[in-house]
N, C-alpha and C. Protein backbone atom coordinates (compact mmCIF):
# COMPACT_ATOMS: atom_id res chain seq x y z
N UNK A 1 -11.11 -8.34 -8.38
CA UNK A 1 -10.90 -6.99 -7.88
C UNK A 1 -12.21 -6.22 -8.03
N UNK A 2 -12.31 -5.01 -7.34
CA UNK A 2 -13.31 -4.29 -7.36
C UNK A 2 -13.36 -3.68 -8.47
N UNK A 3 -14.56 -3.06 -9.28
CA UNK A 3 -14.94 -2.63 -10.26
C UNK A 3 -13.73 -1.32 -10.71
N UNK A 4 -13.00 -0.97 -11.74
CA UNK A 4 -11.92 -0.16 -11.75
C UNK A 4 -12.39 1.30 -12.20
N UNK A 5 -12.00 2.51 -11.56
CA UNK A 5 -12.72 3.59 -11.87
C UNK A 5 -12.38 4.03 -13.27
N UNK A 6 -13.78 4.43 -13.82
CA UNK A 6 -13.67 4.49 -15.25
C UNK A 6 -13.14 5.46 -15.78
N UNK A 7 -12.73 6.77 -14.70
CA UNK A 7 -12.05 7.89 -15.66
C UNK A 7 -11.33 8.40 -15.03
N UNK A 8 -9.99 8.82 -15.99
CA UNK A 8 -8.79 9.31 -15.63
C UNK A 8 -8.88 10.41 -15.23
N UNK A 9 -8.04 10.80 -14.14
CA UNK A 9 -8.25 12.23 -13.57
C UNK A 9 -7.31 12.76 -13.99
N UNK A 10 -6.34 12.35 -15.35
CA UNK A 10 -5.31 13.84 -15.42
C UNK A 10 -5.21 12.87 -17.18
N UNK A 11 -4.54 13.68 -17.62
CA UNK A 11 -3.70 13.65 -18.79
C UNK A 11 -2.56 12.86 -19.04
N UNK A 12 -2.21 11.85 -19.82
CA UNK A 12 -0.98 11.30 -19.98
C UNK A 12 -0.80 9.41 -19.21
N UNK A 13 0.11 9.03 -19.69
CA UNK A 13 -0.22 8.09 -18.75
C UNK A 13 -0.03 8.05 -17.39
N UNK A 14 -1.04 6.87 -16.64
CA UNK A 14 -0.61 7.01 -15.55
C UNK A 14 -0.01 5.69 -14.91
N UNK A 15 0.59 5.78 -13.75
CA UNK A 15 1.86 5.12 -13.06
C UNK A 15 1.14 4.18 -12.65
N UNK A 16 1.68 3.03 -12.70
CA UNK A 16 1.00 1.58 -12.64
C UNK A 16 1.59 1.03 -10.90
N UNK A 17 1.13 0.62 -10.48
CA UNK A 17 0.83 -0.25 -9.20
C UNK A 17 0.37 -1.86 -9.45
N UNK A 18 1.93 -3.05 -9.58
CA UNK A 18 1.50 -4.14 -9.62
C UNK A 18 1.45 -5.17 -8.61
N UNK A 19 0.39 -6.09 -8.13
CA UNK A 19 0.20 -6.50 -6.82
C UNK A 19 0.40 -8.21 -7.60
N UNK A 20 1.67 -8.60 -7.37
CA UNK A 20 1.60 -10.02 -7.37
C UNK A 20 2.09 -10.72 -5.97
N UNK A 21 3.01 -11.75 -6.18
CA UNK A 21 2.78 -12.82 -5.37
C UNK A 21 1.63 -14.63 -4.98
N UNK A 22 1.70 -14.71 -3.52
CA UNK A 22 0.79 -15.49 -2.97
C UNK A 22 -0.99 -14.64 -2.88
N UNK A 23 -1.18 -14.62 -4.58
CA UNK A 23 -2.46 -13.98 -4.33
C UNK A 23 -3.75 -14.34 -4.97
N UNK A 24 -4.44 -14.83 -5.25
CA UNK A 24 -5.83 -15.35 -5.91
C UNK A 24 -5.75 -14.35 -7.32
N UNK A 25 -5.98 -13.43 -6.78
CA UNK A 25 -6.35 -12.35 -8.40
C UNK A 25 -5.06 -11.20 -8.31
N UNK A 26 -3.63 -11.41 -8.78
CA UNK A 26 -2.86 -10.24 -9.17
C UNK A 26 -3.43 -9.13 -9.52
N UNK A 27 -2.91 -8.07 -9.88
CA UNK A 27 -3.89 -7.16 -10.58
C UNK A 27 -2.39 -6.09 -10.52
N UNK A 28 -3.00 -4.90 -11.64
CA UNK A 28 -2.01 -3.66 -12.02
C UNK A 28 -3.05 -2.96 -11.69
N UNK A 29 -3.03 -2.09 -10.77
CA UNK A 29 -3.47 -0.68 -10.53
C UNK A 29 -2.94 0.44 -10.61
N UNK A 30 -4.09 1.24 -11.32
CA UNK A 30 -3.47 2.37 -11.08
C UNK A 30 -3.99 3.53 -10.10
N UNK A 31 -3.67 4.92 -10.10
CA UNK A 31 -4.01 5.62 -8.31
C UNK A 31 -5.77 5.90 -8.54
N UNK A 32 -6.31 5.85 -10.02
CA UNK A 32 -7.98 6.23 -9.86
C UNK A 32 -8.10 4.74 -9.44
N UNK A 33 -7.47 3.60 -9.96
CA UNK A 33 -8.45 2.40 -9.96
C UNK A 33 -8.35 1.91 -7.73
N UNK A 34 -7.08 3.10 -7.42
CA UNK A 34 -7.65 2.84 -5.88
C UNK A 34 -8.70 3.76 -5.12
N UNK A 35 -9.65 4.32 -6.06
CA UNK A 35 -10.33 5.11 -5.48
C UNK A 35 -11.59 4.37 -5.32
N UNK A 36 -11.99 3.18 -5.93
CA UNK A 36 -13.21 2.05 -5.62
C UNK A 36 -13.07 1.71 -4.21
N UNK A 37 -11.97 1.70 -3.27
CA UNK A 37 -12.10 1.50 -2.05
C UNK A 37 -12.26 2.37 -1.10
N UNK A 38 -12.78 2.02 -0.22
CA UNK A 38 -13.06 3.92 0.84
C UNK A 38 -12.19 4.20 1.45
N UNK A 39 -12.03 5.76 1.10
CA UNK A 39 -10.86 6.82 1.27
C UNK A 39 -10.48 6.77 3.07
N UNK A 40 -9.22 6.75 3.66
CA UNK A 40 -9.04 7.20 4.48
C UNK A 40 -7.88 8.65 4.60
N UNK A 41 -8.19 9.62 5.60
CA UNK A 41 -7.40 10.68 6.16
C UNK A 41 -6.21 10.86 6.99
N UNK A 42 -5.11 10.47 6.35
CA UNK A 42 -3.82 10.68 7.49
C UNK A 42 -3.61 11.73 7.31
N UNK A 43 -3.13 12.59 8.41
CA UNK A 43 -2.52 13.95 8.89
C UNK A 43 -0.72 13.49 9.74
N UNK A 44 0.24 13.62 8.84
CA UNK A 44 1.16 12.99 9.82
C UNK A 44 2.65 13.65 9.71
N UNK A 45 3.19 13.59 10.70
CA UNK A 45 4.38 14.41 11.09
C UNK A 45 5.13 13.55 10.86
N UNK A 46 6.68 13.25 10.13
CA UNK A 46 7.28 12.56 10.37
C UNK A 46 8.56 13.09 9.94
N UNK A 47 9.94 12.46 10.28
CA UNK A 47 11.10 12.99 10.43
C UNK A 47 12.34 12.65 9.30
N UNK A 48 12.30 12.95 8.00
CA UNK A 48 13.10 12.94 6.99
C UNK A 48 14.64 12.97 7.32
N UNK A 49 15.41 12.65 6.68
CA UNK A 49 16.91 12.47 7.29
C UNK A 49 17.79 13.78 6.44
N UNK A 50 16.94 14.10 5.36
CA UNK A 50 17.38 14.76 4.38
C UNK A 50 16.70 16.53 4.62
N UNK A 51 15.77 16.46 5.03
CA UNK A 51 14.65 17.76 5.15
C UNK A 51 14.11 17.76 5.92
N UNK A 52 14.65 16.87 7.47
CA UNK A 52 13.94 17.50 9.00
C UNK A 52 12.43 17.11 8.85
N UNK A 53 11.70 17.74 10.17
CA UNK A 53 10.37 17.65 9.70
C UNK A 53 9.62 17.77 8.86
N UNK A 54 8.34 16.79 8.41
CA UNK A 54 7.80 16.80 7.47
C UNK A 54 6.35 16.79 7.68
N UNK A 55 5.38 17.73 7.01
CA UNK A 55 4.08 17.67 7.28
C UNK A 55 3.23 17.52 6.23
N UNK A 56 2.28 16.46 6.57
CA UNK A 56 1.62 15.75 4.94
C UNK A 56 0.07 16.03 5.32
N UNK A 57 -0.76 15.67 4.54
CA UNK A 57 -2.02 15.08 4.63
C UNK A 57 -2.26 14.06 3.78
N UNK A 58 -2.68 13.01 3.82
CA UNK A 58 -2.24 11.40 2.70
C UNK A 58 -4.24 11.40 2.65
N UNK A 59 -4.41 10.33 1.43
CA UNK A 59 -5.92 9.93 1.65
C UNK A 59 -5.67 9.04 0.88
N UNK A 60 -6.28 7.66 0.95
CA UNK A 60 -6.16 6.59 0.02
C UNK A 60 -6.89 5.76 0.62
N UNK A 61 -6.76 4.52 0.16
CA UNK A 61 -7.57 3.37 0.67
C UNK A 61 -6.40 2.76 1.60
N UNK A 62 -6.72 1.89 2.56
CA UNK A 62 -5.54 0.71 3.45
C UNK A 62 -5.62 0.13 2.58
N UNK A 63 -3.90 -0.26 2.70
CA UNK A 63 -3.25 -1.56 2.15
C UNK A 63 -3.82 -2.70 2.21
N UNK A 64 -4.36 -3.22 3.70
CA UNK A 64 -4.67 -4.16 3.97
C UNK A 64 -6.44 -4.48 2.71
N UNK A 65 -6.89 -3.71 2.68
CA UNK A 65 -8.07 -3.38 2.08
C UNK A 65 -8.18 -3.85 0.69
N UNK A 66 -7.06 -3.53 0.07
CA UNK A 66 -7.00 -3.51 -1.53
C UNK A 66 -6.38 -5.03 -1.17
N UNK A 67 -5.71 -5.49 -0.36
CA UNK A 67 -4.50 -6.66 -0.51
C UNK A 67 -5.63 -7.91 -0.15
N UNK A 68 -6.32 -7.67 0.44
CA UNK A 68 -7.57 -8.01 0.62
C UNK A 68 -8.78 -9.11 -0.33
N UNK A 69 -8.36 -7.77 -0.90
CA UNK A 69 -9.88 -8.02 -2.24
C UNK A 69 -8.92 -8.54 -3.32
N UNK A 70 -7.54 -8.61 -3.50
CA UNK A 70 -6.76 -9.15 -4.64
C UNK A 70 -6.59 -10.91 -3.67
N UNK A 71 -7.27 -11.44 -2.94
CA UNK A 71 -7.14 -12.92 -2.76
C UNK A 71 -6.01 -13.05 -2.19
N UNK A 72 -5.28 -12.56 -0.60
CA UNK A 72 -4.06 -13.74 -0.30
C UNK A 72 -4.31 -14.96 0.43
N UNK A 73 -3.37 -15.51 -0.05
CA UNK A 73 -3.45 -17.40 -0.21
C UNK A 73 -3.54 -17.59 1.35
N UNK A 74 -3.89 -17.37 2.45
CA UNK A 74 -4.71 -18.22 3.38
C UNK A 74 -5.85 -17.37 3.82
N UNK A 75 -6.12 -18.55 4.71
CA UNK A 75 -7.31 -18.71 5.09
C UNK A 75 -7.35 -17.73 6.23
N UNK A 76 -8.68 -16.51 5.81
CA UNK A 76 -9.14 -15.61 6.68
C UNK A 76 -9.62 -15.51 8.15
N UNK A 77 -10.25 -17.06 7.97
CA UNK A 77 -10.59 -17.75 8.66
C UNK A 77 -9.71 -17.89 10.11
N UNK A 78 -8.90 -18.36 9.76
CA UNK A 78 -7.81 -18.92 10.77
C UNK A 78 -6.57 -18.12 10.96
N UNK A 79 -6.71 -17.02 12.05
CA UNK A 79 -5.93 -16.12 12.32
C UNK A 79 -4.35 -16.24 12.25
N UNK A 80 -3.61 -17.53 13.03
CA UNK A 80 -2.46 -18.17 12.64
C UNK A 80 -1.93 -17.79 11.03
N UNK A 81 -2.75 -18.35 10.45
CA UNK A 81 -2.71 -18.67 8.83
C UNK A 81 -2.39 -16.77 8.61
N UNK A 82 -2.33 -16.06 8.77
CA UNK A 82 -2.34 -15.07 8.29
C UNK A 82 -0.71 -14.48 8.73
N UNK A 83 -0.35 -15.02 9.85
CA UNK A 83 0.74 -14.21 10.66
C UNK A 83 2.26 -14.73 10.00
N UNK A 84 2.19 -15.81 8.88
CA UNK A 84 3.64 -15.71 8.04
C UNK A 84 3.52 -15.24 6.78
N UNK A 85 2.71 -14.55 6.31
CA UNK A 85 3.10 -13.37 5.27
C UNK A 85 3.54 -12.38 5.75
N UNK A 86 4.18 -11.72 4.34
CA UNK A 86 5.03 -10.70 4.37
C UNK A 86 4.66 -9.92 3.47
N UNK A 87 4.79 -8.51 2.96
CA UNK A 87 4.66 -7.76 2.16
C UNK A 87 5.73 -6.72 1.67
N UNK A 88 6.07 -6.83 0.28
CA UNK A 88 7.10 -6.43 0.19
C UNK A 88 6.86 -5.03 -0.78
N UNK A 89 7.27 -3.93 -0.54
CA UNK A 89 7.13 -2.70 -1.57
C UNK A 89 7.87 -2.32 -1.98
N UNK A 90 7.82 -1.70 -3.74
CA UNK A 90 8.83 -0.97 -4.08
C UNK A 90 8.47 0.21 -4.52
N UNK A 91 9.24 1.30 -4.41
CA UNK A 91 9.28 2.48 -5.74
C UNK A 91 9.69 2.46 -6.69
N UNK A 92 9.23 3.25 -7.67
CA UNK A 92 9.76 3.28 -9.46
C UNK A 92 11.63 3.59 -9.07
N UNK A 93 11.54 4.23 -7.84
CA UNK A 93 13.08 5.00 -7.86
C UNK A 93 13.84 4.17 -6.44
N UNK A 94 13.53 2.76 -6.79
CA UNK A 94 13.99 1.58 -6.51
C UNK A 94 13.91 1.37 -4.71
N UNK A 95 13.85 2.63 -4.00
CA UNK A 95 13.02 2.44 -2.31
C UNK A 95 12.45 1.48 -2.49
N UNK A 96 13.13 0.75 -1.04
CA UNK A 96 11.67 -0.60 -0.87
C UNK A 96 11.93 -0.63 0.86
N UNK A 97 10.58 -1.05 1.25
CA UNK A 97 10.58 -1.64 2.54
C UNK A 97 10.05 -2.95 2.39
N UNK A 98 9.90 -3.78 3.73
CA UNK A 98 9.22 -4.51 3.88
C UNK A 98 8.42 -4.59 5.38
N UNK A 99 6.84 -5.52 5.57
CA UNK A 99 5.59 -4.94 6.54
C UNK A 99 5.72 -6.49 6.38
N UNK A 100 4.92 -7.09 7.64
CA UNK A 100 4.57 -8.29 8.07
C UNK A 100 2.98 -8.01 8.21
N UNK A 101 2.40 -8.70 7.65
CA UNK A 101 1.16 -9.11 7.32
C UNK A 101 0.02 -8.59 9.07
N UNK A 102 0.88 -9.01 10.06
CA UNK A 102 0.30 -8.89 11.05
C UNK A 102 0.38 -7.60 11.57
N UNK A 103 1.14 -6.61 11.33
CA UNK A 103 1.40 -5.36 11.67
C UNK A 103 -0.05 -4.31 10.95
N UNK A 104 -0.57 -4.73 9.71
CA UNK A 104 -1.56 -3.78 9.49
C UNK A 104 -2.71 -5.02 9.44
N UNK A 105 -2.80 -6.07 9.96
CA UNK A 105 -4.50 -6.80 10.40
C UNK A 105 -5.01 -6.27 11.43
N UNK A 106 -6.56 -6.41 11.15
CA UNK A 106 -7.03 -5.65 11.70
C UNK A 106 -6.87 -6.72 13.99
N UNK A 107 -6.99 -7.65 13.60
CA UNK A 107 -6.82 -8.56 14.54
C UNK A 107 -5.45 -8.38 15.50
N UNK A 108 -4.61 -7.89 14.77
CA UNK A 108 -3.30 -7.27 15.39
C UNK A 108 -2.86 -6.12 15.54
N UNK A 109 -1.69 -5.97 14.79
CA UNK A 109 -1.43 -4.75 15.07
C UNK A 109 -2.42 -2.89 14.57
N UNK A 110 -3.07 -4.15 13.63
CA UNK A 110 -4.09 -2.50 13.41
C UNK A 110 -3.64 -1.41 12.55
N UNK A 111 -2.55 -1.41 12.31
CA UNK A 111 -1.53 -0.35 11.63
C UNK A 111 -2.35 0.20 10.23
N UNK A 112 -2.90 1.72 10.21
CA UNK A 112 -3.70 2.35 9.33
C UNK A 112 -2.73 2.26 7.80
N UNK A 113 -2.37 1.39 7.49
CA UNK A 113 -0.90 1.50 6.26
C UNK A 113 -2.07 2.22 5.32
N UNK A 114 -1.79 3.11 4.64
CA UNK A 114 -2.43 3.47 3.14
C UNK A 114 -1.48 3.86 1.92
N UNK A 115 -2.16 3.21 1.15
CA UNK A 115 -2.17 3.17 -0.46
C UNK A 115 -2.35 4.93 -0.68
N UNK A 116 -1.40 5.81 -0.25
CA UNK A 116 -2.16 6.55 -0.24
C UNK A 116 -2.17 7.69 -2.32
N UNK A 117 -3.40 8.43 -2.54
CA UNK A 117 -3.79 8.51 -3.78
C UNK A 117 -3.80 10.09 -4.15
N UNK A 118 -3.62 10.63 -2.98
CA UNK A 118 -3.83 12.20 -3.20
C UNK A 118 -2.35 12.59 -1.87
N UNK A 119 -1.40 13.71 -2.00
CA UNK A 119 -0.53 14.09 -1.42
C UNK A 119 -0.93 15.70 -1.07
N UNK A 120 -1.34 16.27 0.32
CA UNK A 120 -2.06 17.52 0.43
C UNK A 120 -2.82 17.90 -0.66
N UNK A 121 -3.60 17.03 -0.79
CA UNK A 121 -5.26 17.13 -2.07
C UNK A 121 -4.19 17.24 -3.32
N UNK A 122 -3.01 17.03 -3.76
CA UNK A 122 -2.93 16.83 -5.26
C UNK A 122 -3.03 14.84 -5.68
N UNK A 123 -3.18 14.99 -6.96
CA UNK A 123 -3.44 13.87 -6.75
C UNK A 123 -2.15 13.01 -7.46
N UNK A 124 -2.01 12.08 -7.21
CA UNK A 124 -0.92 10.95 -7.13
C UNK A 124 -0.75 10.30 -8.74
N UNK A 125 -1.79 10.68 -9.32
CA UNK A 125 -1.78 9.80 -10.91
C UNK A 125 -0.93 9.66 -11.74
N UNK A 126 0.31 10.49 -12.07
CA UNK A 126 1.11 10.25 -12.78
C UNK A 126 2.11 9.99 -12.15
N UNK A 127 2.66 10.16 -10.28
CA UNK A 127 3.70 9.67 -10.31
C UNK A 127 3.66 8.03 -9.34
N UNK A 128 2.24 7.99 -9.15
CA UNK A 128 1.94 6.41 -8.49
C UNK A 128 1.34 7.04 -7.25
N UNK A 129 0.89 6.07 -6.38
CA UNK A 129 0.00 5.71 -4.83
C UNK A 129 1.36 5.82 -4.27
N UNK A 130 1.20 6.43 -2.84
CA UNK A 130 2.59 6.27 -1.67
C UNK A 130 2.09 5.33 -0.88
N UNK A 131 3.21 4.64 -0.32
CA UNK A 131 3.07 3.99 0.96
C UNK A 131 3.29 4.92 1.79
N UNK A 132 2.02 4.86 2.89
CA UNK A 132 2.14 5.67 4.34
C UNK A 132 2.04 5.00 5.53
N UNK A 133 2.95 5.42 6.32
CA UNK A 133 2.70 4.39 7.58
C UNK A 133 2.82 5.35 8.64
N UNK A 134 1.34 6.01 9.26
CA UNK A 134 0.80 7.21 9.78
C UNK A 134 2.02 6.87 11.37
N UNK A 135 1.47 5.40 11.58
CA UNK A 135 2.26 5.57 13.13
C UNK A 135 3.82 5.95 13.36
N UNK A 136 4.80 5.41 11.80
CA UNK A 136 6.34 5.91 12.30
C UNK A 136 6.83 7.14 12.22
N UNK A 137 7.22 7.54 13.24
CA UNK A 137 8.03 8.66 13.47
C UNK A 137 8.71 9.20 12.38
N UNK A 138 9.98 8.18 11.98
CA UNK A 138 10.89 8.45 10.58
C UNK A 138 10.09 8.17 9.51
N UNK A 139 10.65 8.91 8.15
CA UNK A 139 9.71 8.79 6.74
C UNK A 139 10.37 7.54 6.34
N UNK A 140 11.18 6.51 6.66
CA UNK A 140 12.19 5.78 5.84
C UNK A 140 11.31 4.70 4.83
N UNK A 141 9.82 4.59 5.78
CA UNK A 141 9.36 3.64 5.10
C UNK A 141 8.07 3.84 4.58
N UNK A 142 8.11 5.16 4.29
CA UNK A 142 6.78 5.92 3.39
C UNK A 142 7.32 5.76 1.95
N UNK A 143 7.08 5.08 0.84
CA UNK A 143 7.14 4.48 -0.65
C UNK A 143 6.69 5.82 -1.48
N UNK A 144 7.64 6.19 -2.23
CA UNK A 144 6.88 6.94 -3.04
C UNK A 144 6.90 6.43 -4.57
N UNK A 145 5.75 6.69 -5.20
CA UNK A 145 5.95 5.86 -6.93
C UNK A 145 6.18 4.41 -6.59
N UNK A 146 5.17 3.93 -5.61
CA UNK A 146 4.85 2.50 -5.57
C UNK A 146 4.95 1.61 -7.20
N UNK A 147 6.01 0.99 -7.75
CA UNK A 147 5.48 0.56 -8.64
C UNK A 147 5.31 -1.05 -9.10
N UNK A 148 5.44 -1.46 -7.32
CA UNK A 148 5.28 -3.42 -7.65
C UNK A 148 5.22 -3.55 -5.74
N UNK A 149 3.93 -4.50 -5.43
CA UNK A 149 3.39 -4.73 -4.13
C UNK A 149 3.42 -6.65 -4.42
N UNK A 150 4.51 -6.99 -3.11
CA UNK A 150 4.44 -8.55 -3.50
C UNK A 150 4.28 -9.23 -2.16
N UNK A 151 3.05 -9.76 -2.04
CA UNK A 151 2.44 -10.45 -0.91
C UNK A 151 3.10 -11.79 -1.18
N UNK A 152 4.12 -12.57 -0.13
CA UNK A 152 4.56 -13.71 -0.18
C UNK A 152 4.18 -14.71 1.20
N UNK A 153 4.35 -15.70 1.47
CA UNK A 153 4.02 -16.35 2.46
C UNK A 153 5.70 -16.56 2.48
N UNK A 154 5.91 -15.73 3.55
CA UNK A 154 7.23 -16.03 4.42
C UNK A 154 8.03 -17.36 4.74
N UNK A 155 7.30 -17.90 5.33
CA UNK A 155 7.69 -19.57 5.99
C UNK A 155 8.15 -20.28 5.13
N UNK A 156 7.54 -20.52 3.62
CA UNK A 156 7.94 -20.76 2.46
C UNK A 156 8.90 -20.98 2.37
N UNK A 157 9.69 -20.02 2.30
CA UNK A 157 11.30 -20.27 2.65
C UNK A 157 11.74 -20.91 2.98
N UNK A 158 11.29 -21.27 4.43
CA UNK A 158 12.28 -21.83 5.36
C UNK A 158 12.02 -23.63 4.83
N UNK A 159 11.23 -23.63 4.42
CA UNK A 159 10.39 -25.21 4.34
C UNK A 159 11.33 -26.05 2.90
């Protein structure tokens, strides 16, 4: 993993982010140690079931980015090789979705997913990184209090 940022930006502990699975280097992060990767800017509207419209500003690093640099088990190389993983997320307050590997490569679908670390400039440290997914309409699958990211090779299964 990339070098982990050396100082806490708040008081108390902070909310852990664990990335296992099909991955070379697991790792527990927490929301400073995603600030070693470069920040991106979502601005995004999306439609809550509970509170109607919703208007954010997110900044974090892509998913794909951090999921990246933690080693998943194929080969980069060979575009195929990439398209039966899966990625699975949870929240501390048990929300989970699940993303197909090919939906945020950059080779495919492109999808800006972020880790994101700051919520309208506050910052995320004690209650975890959100999952944001700038392009959907509905919030259903924006993660809040990310607290376990599990990259699996799909096919696996079936075999």
């Amino acid at each position: 993993m990339r070098a982990r940022a050396a100082a806490r930006t708040t008081a108390g502990p902070a909310a852990e982010l664990v990335l296992t699975g099909d991955l070379d280097r697991p790792a527990r992060l927490t929301v400073p140690d995603l600030l070693v990767w470069p920040r991106h800017r979502a601005e995004v509207a999306f439609e809550c079931a509970t509170s109607g419209i919703q208007h954010h500003t997110f900044t974090g690093p892509l998913l794909h980015d951090v999921l990246m640099d933690a080693g998943p088990a194929f080969d980069p190389a060979r575009r195929k090789d990439r398209l039966r993983f899966l990625i699975a997320v949870r929240g501390a307050d048990g929300h989970h979705t699940l993303l197909s590997w090919a939906e945020m490569d950059p080779d495919f679908g492109r999808a800006p997913v972020l880790l994101a670390a700051t919520l309208d400039g506050t910052p995320l440290d004690l209650v975890g990184a959100q999952l944001v997914l700038p392009q959907d309409r509905c919030g259903a699958r924006y993660i809040s209090g990310i607290d376990a990211t599990r990259v699996d090779d799909g096919y696996a299964a079936w075999t």
